[in-house]
Protein backbone atom coordinates (compact mmCIF):
# COMPACT_ATOMS: atom_id res chain seq x y z
CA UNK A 1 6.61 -7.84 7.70
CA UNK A 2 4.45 -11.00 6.58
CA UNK A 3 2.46 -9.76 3.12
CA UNK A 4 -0.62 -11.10 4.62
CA UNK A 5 -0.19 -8.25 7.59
CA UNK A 6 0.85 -5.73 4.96
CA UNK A 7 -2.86 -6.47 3.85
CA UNK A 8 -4.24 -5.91 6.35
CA UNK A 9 -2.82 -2.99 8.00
CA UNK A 10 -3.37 -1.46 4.60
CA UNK A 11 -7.12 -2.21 4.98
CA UNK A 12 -7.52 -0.46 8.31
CA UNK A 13 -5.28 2.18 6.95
CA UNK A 14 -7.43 2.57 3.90
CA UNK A 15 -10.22 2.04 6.39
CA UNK A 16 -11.47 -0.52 3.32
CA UNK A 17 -14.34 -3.16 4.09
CA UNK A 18 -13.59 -5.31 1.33
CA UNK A 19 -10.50 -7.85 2.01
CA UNK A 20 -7.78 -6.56 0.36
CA UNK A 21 -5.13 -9.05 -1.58
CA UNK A 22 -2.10 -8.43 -3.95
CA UNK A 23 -4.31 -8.16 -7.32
CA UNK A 24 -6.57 -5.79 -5.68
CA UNK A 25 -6.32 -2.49 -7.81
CA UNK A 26 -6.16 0.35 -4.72
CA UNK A 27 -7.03 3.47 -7.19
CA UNK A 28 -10.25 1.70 -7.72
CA UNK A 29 -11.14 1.16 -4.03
CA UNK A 30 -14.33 3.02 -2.95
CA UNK A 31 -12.50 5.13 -0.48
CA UNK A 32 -9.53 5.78 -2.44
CA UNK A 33 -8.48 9.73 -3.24
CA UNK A 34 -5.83 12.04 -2.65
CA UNK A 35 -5.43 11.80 0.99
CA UNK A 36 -5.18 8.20 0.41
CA UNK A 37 -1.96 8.44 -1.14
CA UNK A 38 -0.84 10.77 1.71
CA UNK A 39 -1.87 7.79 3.95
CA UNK A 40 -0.16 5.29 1.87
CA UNK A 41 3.18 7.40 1.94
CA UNK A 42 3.35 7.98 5.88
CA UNK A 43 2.44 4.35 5.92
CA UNK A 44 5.30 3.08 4.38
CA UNK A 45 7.52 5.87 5.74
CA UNK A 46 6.60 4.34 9.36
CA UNK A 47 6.59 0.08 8.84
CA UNK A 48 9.25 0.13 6.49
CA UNK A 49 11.41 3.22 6.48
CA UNK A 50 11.54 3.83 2.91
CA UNK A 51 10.33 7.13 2.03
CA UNK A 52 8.03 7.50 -1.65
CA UNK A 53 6.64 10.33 -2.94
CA UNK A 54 3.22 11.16 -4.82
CA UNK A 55 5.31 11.08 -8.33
CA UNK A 56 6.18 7.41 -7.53
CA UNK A 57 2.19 6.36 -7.14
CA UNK A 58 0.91 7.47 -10.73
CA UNK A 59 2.91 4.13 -12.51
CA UNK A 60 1.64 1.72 -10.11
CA UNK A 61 -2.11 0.15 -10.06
CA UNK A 62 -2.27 -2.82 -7.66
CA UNK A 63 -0.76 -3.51 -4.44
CA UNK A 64 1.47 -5.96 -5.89
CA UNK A 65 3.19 -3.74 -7.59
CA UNK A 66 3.48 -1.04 -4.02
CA UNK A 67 5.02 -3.99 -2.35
CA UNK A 68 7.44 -4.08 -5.02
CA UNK A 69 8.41 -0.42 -4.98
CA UNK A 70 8.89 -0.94 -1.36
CA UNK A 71 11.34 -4.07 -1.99
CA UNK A 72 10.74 -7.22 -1.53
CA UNK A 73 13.64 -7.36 1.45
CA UNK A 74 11.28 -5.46 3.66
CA UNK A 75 8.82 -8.84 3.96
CA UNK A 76 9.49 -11.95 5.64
CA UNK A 77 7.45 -14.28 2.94
């Protein structure tokens, strides 16, 4: 997957106004809580088949740093 589609399948996901990019902190997005992070993990679970778990959200701030959990092998750019 392109990181610029990441984005923004993340933002309809998230069901975020804002644009979202790689610096953007996702804890501190206006619609962000709990079932977010549900949302996040069956979202990453379905485009990229690599299953996460709450745990692995609590070290990680920006979405820069979820693409890397998910592993930079899983995006085309």
């Amino acid at each position: 997957m392109k990181t610029q589609d990441f984005l923004e399948k993340l933002q309809d996901e998230l069901e975020e106004d804002n644009t979202l990019s790689l610096d953007t902190k996702f804890k501190e997005l206006e619609n962000y809580d709990s079932m977010s992070v549900l949302s996040l993990i069956v979202f990453i679970d379905e485009n990229f088949g690599k299953k996460l778990d709450t745990k692995q959200f609590k070290d990680i701030n920006t979405l820069q740093e979820l693409k890397g959990l998910i592993g930079a092998e899983n995006f085309e750019d």
